[in-house]
PDB file of N, CA and C in Angstrom:
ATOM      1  N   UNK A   1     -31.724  -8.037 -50.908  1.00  0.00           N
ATOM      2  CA  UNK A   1     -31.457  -6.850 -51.664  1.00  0.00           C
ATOM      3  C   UNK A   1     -31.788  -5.641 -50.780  1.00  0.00           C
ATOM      4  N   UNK A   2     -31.343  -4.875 -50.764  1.00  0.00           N
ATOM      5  CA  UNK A   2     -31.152  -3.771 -49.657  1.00  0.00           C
ATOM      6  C   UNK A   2     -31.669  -2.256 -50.813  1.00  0.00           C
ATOM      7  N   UNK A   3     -32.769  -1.778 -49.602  1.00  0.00           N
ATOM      8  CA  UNK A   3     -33.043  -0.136 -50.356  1.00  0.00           C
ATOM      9  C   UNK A   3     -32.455   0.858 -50.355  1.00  0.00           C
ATOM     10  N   UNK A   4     -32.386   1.534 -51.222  1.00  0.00           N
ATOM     11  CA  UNK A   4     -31.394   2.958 -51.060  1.00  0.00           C
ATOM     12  C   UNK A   4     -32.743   3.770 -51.109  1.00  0.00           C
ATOM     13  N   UNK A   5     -32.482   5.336 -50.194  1.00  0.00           N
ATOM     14  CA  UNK A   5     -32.899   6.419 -50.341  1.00  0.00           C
ATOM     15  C   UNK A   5     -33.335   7.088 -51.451  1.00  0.00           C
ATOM     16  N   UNK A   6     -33.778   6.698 -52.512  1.00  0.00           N
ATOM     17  CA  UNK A   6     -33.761   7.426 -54.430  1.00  0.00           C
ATOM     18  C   UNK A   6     -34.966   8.128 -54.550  1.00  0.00           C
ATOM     19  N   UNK A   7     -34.652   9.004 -55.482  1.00  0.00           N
ATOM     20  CA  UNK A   7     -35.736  10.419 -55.562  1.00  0.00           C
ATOM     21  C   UNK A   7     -37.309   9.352 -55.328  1.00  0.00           C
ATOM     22  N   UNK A   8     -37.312   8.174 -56.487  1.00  0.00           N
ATOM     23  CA  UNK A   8     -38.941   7.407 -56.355  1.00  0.00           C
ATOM     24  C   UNK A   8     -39.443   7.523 -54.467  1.00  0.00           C
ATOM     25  N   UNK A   9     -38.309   7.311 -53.697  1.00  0.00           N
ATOM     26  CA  UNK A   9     -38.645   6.324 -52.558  1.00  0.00           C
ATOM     27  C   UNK A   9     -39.234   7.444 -51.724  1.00  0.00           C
ATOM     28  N   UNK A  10     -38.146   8.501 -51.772  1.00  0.00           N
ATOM     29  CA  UNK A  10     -38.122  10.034 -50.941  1.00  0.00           C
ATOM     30  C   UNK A  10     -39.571  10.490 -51.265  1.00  0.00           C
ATOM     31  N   UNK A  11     -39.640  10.426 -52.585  1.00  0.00           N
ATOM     32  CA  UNK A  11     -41.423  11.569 -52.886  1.00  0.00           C
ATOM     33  C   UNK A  11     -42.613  10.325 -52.045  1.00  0.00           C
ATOM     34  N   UNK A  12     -42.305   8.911 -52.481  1.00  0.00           N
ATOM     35  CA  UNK A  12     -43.487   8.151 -51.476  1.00  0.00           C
ATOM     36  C   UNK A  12     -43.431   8.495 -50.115  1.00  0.00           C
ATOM     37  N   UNK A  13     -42.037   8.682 -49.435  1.00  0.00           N
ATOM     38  CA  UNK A  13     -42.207   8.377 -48.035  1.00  0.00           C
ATOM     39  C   UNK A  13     -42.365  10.205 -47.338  1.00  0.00           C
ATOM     40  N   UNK A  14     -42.324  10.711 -48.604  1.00  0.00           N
ATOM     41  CA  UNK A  14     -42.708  12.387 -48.562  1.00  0.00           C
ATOM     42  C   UNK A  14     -44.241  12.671 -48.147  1.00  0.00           C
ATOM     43  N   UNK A  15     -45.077  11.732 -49.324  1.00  0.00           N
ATOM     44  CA  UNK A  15     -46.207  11.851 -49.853  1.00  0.00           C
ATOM     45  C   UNK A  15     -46.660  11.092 -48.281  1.00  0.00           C
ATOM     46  N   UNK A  16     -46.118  10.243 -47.847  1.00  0.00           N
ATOM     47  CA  UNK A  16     -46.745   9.653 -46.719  1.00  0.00           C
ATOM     48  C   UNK A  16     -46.772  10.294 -45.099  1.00  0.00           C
ATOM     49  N   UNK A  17     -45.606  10.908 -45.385  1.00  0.00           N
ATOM     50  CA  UNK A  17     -45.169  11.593 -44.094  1.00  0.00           C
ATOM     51  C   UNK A  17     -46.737  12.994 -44.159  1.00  0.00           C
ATOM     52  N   UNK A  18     -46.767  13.780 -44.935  1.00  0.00           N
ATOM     53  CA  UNK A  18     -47.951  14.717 -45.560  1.00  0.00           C
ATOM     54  C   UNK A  18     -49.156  13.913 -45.283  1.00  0.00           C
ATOM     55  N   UNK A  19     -49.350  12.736 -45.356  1.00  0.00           N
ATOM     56  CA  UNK A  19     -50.615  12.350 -45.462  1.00  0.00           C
ATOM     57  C   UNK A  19     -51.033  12.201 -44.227  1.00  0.00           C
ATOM     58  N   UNK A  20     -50.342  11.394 -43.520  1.00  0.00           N
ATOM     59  CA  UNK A  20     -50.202  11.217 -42.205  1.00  0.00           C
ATOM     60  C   UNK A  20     -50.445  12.503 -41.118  1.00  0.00           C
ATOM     61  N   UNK A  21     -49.393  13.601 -41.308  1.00  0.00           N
ATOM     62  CA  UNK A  21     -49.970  14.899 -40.524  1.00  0.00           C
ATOM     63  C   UNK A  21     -51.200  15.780 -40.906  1.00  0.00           C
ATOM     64  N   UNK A  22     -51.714  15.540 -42.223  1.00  0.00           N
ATOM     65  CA  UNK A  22     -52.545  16.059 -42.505  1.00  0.00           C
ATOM     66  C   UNK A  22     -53.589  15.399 -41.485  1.00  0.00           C
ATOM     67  N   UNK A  23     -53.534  14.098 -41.662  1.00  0.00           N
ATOM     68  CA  UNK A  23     -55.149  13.290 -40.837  1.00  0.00           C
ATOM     69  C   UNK A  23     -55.011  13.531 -38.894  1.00  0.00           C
ATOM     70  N   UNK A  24     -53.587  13.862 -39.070  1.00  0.00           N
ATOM     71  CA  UNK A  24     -53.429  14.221 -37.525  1.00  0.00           C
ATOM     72  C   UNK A  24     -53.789  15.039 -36.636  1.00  0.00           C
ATOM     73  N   UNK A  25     -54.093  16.477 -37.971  1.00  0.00           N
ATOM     74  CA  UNK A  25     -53.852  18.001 -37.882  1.00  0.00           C
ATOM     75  C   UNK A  25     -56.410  17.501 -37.850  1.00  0.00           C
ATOM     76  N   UNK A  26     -56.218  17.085 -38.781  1.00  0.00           N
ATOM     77  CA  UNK A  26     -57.835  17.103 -39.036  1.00  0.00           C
ATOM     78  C   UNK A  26     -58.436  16.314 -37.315  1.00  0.00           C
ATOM     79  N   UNK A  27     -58.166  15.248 -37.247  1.00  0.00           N
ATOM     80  CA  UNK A  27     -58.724  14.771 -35.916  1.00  0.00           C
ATOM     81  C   UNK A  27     -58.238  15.613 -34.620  1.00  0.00           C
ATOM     82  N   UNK A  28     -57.502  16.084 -34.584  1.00  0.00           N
ATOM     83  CA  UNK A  28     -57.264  16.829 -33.497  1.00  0.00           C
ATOM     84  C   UNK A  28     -58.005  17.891 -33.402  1.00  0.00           C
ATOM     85  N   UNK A  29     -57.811  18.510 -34.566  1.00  0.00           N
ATOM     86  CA  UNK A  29     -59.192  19.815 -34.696  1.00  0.00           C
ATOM     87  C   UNK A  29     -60.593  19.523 -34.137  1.00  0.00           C
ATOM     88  N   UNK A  30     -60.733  18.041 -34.844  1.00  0.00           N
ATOM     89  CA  UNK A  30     -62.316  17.454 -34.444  1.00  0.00           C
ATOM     90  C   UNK A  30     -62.630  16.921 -32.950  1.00  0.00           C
ATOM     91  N   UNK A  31     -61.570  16.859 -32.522  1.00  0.00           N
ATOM     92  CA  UNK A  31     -61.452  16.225 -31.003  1.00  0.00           C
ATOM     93  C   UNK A  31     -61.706  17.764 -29.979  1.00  0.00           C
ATOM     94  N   UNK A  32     -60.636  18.623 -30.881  1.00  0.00           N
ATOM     95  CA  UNK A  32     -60.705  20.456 -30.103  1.00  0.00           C
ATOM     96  C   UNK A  32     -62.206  20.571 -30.255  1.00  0.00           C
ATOM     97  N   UNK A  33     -63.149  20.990 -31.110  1.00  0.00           N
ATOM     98  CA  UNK A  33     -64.314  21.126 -31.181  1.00  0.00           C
ATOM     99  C   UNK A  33     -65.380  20.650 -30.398  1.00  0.00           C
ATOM    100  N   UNK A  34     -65.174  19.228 -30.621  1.00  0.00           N
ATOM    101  CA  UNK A  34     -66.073  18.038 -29.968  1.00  0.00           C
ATOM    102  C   UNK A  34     -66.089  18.972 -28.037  1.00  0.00           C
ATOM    103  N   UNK A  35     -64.535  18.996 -27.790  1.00  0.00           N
ATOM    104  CA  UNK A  35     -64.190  19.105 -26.571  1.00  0.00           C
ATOM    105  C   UNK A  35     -65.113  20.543 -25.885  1.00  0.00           C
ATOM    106  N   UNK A  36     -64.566  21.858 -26.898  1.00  0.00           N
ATOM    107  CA  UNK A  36     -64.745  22.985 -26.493  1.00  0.00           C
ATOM    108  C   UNK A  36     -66.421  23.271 -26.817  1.00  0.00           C
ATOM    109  N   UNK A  37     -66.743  22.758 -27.859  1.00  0.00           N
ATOM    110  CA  UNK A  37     -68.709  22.444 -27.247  1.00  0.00           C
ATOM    111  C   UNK A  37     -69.281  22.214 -25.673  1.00  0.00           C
ATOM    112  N   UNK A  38     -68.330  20.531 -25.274  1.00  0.00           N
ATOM    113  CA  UNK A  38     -68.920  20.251 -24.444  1.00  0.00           C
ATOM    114  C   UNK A  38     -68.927  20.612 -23.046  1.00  0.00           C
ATOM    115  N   UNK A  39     -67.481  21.984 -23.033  1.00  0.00           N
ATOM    116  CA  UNK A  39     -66.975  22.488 -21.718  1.00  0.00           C
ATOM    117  C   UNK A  39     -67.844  23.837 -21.878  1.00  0.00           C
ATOM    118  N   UNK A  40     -68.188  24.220 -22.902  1.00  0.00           N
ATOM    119  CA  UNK A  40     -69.123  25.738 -23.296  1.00  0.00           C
ATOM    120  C   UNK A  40     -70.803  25.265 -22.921  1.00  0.00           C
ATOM    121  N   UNK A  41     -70.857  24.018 -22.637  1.00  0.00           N
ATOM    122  CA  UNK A  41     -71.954  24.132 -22.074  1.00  0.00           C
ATOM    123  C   UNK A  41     -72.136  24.021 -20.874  1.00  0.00           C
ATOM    124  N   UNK A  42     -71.080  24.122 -19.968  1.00  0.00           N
ATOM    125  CA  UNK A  42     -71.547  23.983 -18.616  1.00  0.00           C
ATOM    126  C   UNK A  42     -70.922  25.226 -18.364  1.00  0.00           C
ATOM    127  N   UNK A  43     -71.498  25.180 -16.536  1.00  0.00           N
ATOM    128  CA  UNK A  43     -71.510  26.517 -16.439  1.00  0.00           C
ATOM    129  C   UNK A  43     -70.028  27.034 -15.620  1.00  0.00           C
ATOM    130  N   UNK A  44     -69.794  28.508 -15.454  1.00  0.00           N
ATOM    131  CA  UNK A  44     -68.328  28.616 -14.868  1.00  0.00           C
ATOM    132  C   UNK A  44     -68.177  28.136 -13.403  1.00  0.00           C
ATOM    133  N   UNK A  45     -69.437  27.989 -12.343  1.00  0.00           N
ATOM    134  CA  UNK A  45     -69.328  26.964 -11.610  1.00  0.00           C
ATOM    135  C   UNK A  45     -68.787  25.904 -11.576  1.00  0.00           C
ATOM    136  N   UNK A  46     -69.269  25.280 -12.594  1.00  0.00           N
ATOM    137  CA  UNK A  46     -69.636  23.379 -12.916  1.00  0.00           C
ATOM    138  C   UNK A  46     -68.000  23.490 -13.127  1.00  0.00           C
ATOM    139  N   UNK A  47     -67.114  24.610 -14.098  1.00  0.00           N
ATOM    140  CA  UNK A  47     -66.190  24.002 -14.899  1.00  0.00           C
ATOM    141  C   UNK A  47     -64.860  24.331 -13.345  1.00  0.00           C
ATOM    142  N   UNK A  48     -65.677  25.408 -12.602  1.00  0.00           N
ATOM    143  CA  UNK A  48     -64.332  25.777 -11.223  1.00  0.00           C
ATOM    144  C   UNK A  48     -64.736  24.418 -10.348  1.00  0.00           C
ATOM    145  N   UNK A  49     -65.427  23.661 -10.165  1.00  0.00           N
ATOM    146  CA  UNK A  49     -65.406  23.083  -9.107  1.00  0.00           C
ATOM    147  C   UNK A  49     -64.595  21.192  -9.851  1.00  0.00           C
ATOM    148  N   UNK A  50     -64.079  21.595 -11.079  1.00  0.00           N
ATOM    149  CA  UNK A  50     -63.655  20.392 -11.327  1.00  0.00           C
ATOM    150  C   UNK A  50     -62.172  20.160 -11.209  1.00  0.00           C
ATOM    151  N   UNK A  51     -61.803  18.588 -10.758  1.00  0.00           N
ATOM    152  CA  UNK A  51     -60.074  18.900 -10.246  1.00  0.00           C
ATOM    153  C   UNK A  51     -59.393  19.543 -11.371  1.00  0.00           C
ATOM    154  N   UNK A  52     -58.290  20.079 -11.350  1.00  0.00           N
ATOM    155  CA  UNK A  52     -56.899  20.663 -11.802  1.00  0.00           C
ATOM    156  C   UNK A  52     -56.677  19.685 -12.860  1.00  0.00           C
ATOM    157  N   UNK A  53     -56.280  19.914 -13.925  1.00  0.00           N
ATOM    158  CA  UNK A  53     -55.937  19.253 -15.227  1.00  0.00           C
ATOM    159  C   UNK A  53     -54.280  18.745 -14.665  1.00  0.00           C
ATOM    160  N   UNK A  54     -54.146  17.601 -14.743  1.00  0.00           N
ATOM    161  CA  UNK A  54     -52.612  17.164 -14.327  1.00  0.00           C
ATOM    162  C   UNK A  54     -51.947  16.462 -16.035  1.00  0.00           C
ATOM    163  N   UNK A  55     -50.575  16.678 -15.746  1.00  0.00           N
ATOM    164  CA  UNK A  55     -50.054  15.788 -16.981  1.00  0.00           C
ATOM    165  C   UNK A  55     -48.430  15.377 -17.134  1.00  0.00           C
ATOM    166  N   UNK A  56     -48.556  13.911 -16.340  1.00  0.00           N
ATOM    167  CA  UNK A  56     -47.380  13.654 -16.823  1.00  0.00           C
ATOM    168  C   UNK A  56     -46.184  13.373 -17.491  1.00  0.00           C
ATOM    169  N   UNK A  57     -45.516  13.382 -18.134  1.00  0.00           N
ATOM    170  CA  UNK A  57     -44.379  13.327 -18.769  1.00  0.00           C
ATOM    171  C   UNK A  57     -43.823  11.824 -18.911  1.00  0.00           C
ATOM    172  N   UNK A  58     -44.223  10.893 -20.547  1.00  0.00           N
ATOM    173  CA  UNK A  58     -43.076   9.595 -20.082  1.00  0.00           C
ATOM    174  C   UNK A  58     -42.322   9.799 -19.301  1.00  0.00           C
ATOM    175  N   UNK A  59     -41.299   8.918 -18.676  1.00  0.00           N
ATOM    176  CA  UNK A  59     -40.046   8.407 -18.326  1.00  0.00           C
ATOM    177  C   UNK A  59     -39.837   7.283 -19.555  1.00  0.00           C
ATOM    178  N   UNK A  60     -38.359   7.779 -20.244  1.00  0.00           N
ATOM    179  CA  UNK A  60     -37.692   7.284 -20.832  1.00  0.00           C
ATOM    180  C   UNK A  60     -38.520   5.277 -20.578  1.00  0.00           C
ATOM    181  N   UNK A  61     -38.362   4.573 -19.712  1.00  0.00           N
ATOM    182  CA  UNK A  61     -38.635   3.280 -19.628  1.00  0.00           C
ATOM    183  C   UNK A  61     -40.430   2.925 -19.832  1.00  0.00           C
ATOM    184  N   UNK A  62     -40.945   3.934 -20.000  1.00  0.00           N
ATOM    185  CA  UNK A  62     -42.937   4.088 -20.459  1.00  0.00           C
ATOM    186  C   UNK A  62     -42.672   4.024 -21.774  1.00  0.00           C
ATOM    187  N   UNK A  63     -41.648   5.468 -22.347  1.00  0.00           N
ATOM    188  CA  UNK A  63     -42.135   5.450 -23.742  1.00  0.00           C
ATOM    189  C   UNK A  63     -42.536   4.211 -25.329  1.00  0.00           C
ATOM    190  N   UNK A  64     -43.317   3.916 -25.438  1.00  0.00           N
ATOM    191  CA  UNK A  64     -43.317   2.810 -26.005  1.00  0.00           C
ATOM    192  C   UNK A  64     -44.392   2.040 -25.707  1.00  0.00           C
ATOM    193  N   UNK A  65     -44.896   2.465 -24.638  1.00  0.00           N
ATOM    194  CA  UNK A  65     -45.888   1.499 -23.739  1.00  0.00           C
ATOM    195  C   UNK A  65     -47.346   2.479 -24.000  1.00  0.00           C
ATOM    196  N   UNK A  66     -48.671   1.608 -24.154  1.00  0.00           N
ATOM    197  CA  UNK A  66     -50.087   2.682 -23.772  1.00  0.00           C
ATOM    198  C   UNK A  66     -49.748   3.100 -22.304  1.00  0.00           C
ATOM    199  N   UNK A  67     -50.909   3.995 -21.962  1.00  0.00           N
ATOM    200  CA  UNK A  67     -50.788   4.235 -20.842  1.00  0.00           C
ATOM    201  C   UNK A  67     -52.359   4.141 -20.585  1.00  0.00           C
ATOM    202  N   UNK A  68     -53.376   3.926 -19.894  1.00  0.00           N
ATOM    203  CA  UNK A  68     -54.304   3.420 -19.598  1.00  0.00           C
ATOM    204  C   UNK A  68     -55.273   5.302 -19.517  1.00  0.00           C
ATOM    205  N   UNK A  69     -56.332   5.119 -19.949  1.00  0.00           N
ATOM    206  CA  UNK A  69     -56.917   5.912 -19.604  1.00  0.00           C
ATOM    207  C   UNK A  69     -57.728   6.167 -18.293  1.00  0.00           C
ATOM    208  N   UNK A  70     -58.005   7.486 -17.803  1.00  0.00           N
ATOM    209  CA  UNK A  70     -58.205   7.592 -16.714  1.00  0.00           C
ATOM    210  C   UNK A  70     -60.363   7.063 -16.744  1.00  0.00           C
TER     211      UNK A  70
END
């Protein structure tokens, strides 16, 4: 039996899509914080003598894949 799109299905997968960015929007905030504490405590020395922030871009044949932390 096959699903159709119907107002019931739309408001769940509404209600889910919302729920989902909400918890996305909250940990990221908590991750920004966590972060900008721990760079506000060192000093503008400590933070110039550290390498260059780099960031690559999937390639189409990654996306899909983890990528290992540094």
């Amino acid at each position: 039996m096959a699903e159709t799109l119907g107002q019931d299905n739309y408001n769940n997968l509404h209600l889910l899509v919302q729920t989902a960015q909400t918890w996305v929007v909250n940990e990221f905030d908590a991750l920004c914080q966590t972060l900008t504490k721990e760079l506000e405590a060192k000093s503008y020395d400590e933070l110039d003598s550290r390498e260059p922030i780099t960031y690559k871009a999937p390639t189409i044949d990654e996306i899909g894949k983890n990528r290992n932390a540094p």
